[in-house]
C-alpha atoms as a PDB file:
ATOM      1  CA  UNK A   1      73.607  16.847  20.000  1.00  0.00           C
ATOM      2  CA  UNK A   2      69.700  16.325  19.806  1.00  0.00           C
ATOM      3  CA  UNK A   3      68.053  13.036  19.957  1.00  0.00           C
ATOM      4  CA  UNK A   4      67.349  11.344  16.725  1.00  0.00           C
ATOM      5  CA  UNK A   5      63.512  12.194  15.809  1.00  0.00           C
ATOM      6  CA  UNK A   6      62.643  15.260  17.885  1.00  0.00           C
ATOM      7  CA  UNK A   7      61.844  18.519  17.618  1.00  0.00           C
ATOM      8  CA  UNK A   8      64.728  20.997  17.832  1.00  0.00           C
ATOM      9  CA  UNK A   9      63.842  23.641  20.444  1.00  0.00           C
ATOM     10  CA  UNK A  10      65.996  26.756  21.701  1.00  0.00           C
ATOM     11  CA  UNK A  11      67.691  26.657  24.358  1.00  0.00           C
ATOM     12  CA  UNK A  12      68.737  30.077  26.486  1.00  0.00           C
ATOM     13  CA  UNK A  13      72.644  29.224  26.499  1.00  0.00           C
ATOM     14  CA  UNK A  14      74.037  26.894  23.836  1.00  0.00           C
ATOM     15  CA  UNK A  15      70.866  28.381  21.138  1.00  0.00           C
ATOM     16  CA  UNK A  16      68.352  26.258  18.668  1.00  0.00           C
ATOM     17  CA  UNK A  17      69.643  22.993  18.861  1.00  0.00           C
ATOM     18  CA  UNK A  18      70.726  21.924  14.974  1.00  0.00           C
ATOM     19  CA  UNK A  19      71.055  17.903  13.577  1.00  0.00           C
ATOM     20  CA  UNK A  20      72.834  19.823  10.281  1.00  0.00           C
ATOM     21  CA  UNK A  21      75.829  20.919  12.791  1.00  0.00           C
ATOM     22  CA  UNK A  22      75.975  18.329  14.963  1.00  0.00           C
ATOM     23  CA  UNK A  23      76.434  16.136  11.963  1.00  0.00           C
ATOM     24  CA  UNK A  24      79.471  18.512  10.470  1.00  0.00           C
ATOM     25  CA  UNK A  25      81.169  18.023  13.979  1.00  0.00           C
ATOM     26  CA  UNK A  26      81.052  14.519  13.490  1.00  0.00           C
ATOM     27  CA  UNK A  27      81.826  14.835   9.470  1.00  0.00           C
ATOM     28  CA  UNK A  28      85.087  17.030  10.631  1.00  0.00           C
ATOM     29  CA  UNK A  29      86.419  14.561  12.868  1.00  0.00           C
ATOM     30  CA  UNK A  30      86.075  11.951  10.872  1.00  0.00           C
ATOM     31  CA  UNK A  31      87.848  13.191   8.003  1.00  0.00           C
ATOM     32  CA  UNK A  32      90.444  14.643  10.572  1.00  0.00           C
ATOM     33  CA  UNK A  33      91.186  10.795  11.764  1.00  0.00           C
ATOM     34  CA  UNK A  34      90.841   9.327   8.285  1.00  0.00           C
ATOM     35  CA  UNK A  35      93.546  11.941   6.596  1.00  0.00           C
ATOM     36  CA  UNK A  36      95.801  11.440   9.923  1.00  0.00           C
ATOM     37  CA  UNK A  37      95.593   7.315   8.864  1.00  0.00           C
ATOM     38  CA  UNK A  38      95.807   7.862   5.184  1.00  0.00           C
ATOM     39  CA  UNK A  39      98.567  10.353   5.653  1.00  0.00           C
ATOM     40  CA  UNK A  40     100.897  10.309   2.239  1.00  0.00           C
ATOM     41  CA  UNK A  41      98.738   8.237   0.261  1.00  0.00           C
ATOM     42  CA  UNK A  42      97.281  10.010  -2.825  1.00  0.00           C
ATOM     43  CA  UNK A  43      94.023   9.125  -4.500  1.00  0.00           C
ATOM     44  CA  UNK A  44      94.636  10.134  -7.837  1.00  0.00           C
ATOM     45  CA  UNK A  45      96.838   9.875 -10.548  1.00  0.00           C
ATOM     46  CA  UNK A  46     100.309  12.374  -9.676  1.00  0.00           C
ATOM     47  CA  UNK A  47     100.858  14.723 -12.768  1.00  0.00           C
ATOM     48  CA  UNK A  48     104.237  14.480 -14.796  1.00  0.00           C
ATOM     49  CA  UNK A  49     105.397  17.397 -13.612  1.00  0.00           C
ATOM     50  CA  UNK A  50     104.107  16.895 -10.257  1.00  0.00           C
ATOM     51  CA  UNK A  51     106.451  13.862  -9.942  1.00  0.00           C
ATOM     52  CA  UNK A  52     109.545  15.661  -8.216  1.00  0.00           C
ATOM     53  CA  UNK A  53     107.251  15.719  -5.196  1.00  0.00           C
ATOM     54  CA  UNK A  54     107.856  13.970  -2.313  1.00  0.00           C
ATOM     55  CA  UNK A  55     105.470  11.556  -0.939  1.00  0.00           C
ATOM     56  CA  UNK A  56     105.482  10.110   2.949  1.00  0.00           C
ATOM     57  CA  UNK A  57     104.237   6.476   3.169  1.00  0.00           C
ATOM     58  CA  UNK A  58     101.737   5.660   5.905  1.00  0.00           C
ATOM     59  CA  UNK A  59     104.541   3.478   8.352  1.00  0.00           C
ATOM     60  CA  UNK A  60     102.169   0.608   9.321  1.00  0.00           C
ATOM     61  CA  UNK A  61     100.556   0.392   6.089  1.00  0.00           C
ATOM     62  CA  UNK A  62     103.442  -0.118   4.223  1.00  0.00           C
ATOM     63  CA  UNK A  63     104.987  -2.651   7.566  1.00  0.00           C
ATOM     64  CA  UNK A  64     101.693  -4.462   7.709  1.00  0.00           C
ATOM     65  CA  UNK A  65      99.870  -3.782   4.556  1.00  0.00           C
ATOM     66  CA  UNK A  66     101.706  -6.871   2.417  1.00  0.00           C
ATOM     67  CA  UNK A  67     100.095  -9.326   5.069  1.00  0.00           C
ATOM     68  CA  UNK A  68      96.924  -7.841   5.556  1.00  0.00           C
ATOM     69  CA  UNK A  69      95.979  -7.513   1.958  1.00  0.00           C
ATOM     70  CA  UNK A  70      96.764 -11.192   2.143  1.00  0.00           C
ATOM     71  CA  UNK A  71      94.401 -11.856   4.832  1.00  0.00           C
ATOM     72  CA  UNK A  72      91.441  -9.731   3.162  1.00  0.00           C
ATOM     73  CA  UNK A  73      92.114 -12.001  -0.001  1.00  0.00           C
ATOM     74  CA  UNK A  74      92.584 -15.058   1.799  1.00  0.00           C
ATOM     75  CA  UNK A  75      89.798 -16.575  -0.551  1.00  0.00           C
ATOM     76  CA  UNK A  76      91.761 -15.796  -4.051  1.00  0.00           C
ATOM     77  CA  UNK A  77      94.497 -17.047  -2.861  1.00  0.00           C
ATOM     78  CA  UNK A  78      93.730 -20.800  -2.714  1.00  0.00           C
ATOM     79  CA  UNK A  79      91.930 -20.482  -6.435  1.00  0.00           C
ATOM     80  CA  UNK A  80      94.810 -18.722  -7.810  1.00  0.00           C
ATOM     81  CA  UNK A  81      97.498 -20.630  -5.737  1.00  0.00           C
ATOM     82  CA  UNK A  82      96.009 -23.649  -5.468  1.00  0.00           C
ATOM     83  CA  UNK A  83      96.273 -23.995  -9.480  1.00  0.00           C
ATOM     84  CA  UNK A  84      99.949 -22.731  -9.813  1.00  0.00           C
ATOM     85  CA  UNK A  85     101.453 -24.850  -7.059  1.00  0.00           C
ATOM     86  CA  UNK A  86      99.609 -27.903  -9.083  1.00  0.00           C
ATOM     87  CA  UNK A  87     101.889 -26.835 -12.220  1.00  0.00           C
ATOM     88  CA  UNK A  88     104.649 -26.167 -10.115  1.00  0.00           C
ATOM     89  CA  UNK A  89     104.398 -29.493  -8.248  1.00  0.00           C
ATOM     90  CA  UNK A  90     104.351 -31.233 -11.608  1.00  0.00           C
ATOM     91  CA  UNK A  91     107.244 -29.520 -13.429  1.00  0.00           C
ATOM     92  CA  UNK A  92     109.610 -30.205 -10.414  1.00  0.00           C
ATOM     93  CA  UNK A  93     108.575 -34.165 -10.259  1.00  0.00           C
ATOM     94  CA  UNK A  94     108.780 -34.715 -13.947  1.00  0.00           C
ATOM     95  CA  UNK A  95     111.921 -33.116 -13.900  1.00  0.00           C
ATOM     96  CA  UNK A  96     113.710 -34.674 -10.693  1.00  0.00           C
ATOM     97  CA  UNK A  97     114.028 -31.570  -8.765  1.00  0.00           C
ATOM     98  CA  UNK A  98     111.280 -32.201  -6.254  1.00  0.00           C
ATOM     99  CA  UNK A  99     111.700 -30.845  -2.622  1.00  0.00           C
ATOM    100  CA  UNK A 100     112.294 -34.206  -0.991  1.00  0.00           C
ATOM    101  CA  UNK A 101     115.468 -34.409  -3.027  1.00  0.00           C
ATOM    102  CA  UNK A 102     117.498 -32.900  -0.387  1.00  0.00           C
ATOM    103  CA  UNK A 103     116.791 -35.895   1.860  1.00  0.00           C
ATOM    104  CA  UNK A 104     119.071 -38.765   1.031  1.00  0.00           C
ATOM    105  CA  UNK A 105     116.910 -41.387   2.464  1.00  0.00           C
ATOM    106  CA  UNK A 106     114.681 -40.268  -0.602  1.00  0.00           C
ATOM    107  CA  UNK A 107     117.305 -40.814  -2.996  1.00  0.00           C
ATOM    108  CA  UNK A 108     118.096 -43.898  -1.683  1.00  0.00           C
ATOM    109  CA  UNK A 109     114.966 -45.330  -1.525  1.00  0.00           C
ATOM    110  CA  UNK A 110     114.504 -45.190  -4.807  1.00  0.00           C
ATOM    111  CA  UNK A 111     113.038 -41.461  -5.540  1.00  0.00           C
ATOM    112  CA  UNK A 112     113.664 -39.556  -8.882  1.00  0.00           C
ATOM    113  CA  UNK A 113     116.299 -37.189  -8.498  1.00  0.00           C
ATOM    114  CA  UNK A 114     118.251 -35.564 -11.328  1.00  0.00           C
ATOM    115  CA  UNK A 115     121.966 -34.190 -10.848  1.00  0.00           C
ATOM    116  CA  UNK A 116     122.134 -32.440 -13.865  1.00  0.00           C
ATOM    117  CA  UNK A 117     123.249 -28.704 -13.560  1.00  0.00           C
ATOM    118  CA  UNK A 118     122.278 -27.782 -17.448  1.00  0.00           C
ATOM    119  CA  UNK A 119     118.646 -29.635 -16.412  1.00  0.00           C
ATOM    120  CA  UNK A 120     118.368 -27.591 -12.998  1.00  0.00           C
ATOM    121  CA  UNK A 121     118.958 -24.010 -14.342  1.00  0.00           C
ATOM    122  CA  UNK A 122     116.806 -24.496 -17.273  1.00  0.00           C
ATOM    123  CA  UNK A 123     113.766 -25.829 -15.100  1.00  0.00           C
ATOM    124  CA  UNK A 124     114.262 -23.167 -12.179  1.00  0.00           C
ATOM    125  CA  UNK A 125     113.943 -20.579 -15.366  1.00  0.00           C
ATOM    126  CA  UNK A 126     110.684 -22.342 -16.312  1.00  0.00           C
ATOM    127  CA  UNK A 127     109.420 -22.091 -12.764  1.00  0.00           C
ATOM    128  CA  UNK A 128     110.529 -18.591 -12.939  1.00  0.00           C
ATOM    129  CA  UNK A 129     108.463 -17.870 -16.025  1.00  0.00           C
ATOM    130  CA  UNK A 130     105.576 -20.167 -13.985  1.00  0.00           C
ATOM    131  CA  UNK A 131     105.873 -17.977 -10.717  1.00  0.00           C
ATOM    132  CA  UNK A 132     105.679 -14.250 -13.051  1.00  0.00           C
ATOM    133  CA  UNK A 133     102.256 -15.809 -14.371  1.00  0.00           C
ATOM    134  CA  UNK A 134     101.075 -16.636 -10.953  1.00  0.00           C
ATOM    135  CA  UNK A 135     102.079 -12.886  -9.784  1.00  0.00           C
ATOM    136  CA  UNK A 136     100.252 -11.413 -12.635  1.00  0.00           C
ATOM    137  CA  UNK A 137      97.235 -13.507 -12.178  1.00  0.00           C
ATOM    138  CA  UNK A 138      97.403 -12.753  -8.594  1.00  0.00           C
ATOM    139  CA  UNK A 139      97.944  -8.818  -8.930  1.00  0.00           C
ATOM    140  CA  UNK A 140      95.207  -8.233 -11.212  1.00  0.00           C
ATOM    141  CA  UNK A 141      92.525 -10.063  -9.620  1.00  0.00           C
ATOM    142  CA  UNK A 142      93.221  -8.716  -6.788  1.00  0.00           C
ATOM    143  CA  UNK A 143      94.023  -4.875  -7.349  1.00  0.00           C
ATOM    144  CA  UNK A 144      92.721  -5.193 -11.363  1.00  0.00           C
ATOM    145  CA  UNK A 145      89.286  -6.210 -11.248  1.00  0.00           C
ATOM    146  CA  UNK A 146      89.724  -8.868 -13.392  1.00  0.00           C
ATOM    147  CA  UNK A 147      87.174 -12.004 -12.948  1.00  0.00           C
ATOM    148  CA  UNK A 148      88.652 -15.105 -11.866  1.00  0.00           C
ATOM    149  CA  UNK A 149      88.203 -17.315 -14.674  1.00  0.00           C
ATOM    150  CA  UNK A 150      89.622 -20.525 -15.811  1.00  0.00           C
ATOM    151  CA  UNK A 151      90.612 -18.926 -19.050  1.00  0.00           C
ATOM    152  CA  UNK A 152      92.513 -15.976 -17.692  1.00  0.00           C
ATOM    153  CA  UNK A 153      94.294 -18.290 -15.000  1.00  0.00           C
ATOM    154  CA  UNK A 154      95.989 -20.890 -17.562  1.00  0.00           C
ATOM    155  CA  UNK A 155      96.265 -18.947 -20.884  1.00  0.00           C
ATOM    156  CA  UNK A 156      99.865 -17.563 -21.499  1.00  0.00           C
ATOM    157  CA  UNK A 157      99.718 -13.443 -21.936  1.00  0.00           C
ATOM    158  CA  UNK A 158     101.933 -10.528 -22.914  1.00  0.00           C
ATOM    159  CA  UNK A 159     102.227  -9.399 -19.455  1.00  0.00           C
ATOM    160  CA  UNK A 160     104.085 -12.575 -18.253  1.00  0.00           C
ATOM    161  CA  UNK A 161     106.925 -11.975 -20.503  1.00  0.00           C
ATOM    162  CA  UNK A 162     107.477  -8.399 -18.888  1.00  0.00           C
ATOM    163  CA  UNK A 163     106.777  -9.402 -15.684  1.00  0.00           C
ATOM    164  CA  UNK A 164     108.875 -12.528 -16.271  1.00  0.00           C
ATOM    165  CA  UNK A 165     111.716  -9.940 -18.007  1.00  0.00           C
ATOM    166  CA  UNK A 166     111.363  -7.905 -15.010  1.00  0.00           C
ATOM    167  CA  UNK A 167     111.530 -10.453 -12.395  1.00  0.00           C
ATOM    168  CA  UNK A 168     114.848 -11.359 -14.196  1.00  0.00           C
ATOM    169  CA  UNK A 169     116.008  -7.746 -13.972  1.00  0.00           C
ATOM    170  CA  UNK A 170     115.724  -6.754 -10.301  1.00  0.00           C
ATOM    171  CA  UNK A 171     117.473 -10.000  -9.491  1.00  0.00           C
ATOM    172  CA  UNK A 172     120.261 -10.006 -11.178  1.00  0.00           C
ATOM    173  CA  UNK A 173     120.448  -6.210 -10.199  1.00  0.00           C
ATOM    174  CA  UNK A 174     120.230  -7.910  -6.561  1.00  0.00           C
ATOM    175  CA  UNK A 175     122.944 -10.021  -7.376  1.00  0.00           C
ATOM    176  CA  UNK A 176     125.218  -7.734  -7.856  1.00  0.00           C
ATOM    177  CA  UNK A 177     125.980  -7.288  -4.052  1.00  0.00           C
ATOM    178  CA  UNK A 178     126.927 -11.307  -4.450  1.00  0.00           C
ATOM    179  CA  UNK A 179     129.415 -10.561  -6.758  1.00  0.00           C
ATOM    180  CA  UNK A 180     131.222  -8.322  -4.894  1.00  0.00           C
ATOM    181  CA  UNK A 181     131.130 -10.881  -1.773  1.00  0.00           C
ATOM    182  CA  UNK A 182     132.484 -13.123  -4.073  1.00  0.00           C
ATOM    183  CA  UNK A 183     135.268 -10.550  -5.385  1.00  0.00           C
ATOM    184  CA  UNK A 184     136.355  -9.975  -2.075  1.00  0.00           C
ATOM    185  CA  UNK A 185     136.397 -13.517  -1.312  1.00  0.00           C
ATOM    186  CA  UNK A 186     139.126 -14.426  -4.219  1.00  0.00           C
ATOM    187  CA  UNK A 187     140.745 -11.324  -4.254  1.00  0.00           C
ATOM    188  CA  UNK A 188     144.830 -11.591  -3.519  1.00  0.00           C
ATOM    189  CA  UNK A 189     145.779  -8.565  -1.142  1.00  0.00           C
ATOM    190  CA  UNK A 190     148.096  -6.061  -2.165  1.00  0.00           C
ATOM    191  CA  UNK A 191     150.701  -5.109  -0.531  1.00  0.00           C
ATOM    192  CA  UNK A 192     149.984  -1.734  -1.330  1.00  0.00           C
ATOM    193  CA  UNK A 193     147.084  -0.388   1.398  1.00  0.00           C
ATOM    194  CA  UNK A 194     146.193   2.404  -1.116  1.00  0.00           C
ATOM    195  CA  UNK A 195     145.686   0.397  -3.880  1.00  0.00           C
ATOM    196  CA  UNK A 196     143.478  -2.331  -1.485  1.00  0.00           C
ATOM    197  CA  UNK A 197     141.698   0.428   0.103  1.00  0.00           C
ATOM    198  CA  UNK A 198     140.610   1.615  -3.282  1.00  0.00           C
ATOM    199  CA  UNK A 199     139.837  -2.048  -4.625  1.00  0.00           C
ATOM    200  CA  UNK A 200     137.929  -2.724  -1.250  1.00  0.00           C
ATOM    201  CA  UNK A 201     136.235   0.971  -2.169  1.00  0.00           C
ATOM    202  CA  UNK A 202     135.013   0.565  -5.331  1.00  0.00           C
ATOM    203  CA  UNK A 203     133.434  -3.530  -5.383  1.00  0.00           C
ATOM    204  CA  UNK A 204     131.961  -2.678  -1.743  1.00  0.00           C
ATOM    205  CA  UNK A 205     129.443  -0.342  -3.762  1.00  0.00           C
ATOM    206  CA  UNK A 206     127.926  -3.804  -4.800  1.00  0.00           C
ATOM    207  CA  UNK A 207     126.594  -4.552  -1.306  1.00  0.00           C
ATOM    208  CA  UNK A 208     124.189  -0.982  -1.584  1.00  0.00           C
ATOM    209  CA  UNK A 209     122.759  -1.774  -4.941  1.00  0.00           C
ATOM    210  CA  UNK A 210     120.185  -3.707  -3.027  1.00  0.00           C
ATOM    211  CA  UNK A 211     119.088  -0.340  -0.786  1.00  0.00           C
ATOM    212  CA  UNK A 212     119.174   1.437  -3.800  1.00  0.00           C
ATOM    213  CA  UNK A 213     117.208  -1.131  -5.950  1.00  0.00           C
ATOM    214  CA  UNK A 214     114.387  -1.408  -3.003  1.00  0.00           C
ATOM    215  CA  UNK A 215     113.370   2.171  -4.140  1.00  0.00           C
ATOM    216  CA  UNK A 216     112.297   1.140  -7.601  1.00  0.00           C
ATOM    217  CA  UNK A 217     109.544  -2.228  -6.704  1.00  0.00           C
ATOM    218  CA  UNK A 218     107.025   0.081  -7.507  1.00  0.00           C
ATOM    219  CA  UNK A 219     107.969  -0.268 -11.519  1.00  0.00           C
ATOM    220  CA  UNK A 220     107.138  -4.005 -10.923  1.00  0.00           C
ATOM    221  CA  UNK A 221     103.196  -2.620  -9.506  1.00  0.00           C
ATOM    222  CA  UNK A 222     103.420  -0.919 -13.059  1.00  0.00           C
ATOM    223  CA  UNK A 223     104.885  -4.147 -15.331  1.00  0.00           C
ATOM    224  CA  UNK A 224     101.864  -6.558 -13.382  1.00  0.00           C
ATOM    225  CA  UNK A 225      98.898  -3.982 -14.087  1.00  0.00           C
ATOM    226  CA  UNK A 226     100.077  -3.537 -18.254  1.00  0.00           C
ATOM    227  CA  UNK A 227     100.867  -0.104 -17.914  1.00  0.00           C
ATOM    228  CA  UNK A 228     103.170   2.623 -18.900  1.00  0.00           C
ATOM    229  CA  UNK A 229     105.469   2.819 -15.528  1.00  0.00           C
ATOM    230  CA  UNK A 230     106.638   6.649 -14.769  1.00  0.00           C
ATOM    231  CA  UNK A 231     110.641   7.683 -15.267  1.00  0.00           C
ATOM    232  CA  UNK A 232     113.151   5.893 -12.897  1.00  0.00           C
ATOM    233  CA  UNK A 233     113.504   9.947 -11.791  1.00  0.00           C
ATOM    234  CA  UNK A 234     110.039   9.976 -10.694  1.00  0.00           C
ATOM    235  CA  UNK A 235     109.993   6.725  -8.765  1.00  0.00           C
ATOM    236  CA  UNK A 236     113.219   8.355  -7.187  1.00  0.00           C
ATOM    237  CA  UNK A 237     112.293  11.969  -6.368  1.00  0.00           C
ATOM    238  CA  UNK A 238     108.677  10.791  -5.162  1.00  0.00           C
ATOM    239  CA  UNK A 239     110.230   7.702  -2.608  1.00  0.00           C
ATOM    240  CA  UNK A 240     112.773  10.496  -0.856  1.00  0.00           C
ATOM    241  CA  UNK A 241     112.351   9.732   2.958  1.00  0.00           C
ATOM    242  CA  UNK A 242     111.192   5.927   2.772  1.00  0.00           C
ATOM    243  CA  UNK A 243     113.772   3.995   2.402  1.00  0.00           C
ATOM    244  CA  UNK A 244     113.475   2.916   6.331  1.00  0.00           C
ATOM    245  CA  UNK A 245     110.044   2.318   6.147  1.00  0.00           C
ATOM    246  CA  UNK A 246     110.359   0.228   2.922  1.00  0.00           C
ATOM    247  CA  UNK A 247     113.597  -1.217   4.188  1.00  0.00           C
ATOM    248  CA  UNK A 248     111.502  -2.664   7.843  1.00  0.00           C
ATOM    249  CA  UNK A 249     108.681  -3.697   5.723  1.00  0.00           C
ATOM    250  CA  UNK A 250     110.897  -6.195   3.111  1.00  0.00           C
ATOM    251  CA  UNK A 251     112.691  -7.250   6.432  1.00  0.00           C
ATOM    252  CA  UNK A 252     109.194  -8.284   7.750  1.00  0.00           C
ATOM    253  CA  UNK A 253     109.028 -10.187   4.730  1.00  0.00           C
ATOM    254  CA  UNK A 254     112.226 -11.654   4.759  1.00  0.00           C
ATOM    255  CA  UNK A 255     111.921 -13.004   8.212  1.00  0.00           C
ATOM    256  CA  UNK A 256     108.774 -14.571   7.401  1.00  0.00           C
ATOM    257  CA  UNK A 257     110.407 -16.335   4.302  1.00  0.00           C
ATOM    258  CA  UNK A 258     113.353 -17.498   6.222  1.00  0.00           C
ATOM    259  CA  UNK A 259     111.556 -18.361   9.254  1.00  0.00           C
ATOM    260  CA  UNK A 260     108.650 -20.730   7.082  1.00  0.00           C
ATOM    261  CA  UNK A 261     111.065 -22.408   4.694  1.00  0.00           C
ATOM    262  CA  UNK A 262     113.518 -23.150   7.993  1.00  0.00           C
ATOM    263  CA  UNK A 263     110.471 -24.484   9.459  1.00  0.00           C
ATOM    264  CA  UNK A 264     109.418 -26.310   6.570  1.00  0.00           C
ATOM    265  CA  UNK A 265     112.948 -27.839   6.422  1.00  0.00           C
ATOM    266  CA  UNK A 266     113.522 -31.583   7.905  1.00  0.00           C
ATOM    267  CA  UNK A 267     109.942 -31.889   8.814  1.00  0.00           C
ATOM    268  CA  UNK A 268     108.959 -35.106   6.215  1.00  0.00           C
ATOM    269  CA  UNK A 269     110.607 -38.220   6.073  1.00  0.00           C
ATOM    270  CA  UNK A 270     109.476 -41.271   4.131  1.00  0.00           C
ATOM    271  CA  UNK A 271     107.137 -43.851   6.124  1.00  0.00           C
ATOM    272  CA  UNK A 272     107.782 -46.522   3.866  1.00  0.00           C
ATOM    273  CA  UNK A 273     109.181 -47.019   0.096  1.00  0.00           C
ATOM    274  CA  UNK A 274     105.121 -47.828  -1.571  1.00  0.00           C
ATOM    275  CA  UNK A 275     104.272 -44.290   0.233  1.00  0.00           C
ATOM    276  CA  UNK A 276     107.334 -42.392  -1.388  1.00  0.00           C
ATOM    277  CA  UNK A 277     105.605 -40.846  -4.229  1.00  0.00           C
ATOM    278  CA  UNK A 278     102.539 -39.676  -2.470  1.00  0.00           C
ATOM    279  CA  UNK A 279     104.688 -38.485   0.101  1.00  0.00           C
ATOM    280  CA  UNK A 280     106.659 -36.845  -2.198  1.00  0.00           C
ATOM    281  CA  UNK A 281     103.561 -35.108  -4.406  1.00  0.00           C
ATOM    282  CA  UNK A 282     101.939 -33.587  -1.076  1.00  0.00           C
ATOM    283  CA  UNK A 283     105.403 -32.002   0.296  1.00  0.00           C
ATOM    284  CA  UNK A 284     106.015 -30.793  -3.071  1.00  0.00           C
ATOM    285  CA  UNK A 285     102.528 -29.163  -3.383  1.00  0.00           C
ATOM    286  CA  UNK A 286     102.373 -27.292  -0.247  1.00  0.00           C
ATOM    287  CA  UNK A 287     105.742 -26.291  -0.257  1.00  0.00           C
ATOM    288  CA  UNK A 288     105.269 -24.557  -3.355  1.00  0.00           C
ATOM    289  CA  UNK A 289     101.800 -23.207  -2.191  1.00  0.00           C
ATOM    290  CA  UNK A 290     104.072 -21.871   0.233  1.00  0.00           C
ATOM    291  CA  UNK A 291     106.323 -20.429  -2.041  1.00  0.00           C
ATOM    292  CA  UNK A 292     103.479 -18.467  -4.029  1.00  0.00           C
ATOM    293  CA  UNK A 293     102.635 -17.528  -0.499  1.00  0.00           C
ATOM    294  CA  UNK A 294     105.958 -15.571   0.043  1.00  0.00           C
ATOM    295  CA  UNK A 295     105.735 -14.572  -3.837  1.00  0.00           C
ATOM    296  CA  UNK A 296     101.932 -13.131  -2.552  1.00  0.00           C
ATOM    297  CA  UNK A 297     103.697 -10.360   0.571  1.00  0.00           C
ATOM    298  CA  UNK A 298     105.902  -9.604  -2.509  1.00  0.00           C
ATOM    299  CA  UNK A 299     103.897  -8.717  -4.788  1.00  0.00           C
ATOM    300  CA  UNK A 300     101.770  -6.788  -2.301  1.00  0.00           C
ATOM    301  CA  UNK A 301     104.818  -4.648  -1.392  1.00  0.00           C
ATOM    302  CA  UNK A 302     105.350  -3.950  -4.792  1.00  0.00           C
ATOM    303  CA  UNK A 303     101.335  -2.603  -5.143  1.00  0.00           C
ATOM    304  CA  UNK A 304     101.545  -0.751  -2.033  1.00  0.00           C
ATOM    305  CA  UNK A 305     104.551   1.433  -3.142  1.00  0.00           C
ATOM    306  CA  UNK A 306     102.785   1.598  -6.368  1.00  0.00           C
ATOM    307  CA  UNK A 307      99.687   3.047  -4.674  1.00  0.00           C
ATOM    308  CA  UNK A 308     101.213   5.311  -2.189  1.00  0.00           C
ATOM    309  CA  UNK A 309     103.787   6.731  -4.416  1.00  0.00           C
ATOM    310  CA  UNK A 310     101.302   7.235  -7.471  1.00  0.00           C
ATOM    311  CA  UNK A 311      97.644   6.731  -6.354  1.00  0.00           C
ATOM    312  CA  UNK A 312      95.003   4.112  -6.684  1.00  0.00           C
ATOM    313  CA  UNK A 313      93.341   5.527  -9.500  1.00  0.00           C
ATOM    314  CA  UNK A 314      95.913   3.678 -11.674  1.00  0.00           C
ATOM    315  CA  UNK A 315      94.742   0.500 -10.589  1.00  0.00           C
ATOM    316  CA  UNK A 316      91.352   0.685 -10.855  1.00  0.00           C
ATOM    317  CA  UNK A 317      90.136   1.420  -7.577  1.00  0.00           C
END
């Protein structure tokens, strides 16, 4: 290539020297290494009739991408976070669910606990609700463009009763695998082999509704942004061929939520009685900021298949 500010002269065996083609070399492999990177992500919206298409997800971007969108947003994070594990915190003190509940030096020492069943689901339903805020908040900052205001963090919407009626959905789609654990748990055995080969069969299919269901997180990228999400076809026909890749990169995020709450777990006792409730109110915040930090890879999944599957233009960007 020539230097940077002289004169192009001709040269007897490579010819006039040119900055335009040198430049075009460089252009060409730079989009050749950027498509290779970006390859099966699409940058605009995927037509309706477009959607039987197949689309490859980038492997490490979907793996990695839930975490590393994390760590570019570190920054949003703790001033959306911060405020939701504050609610959070509160609702579960108030209501005598708190995290240092499980340790019965707590309880004896004099700590609010509650032992209510009717009291527990209806507050882990309200914390539900809480969380499907925080994941809207967090989705459309983020990937939106909305401005982080005080206003827009606090104030109830429309979109956190789908997301909250979609959160609600997938799991008890989830759960389904659950019941047939549970179904083969209490089942008598017949002494017929047919007959328990076909019951064994038919309530096994419960334990693939979660491979199946993994296909579909996408739609929840759709409920968070307030918009129309495609056909349950579409999300099918355009996911053919990911299921590993989506399958290694929720098992990512799996071991990282078992791994931080098992870490999390037996790691606070109570110094003395006076200290219980301060005690108490900082394990209960930053396990919860914890919590929305799991709820965070989550939600990222969910935008990455989103993107990949259906392009960014949808989001904004």
């Amino acid at each position: 290539f020539c230097a940077p500010g002289r004169r192009s002269e001709p040269n007897p065996r490579l010819g006039r020297c040119n900055h335009s083609e040198g430049n075009l070399i460089m252009k060409k492999i730079y989009e050749f290494l950027n498509h290779f990177w970006d390859k099966g992500s699409s940058a605009a919206v995927v037509p309706e009739e477009d959607n039987r298409d197949a689309v490859k997800m980038p492997l490490f971007k979907i793996v990695f991408g839930p975490e590393g969108l994390f760590i570019d947003r570190t920054r949003n994070f703790f001033a959306v976070a911060g405020i939701y594990a504050l609610l959070l915190s509160v609702l579960s003190l108030v209501a005598g669910q708190g995290y240092m509940c499980l340790y019965n030096d707590y309880r004896v020492g004099g700590g609010y606990c509650t032992n209510s069943i009717g009291l527990y689901v209806a507050v882990h339903i309200v914390v539900l609700y809480v969380i499907s805020m925080f994941m809207v908040r967090w989705y459309n900052v983020c990937f939106g463009g909305q401005p982080l205001s005080w206003r827009y963090l606090l104030l109830p919407r429309r979109q956190d009763v789908r997301s909250f009626a979609g959160n609600i959905a997938f799991i008890l789609i989830n759960l389904l695998s659950m019941l047939s654990l549970y179904l083969l748990y209490v089942r008598d055995p017949n002494p017929d082999w047919r007959i328990e080969l076909v019951y064994f069969a038919f309530v096994s299919i419960g334990f693939l509704v979660p491979f199946v269901v993994m296909r579909f997180y996408a739609l929840i990228g759709f409920i968070l942004a307030g918009e129309k999400f495609p056909s349950f076809a579409a999300v099918w026909n355009r996911g053919r061929g990911n299921s590993l890749r989506i399958l290694v990169s929720l098992a990512l995020i799996f071991f990282l939520t078992f791994f931080s709450l098992f870490a999390f777990l037996n790691n606070f006792k109570l110094v003395d009685d006076k200290n219980a409730f301060y005690i108490s109110f900082i394990v209960e915040y930053l396990y919860n900021l914890l919590l929305l930090l799991l709820v965070v890879f989550f939600t990222n999944h969910c935008y990455l298949q989103k993107t990949f599957l259906f392009g960014r233009n949808q989001d904004g960007e």
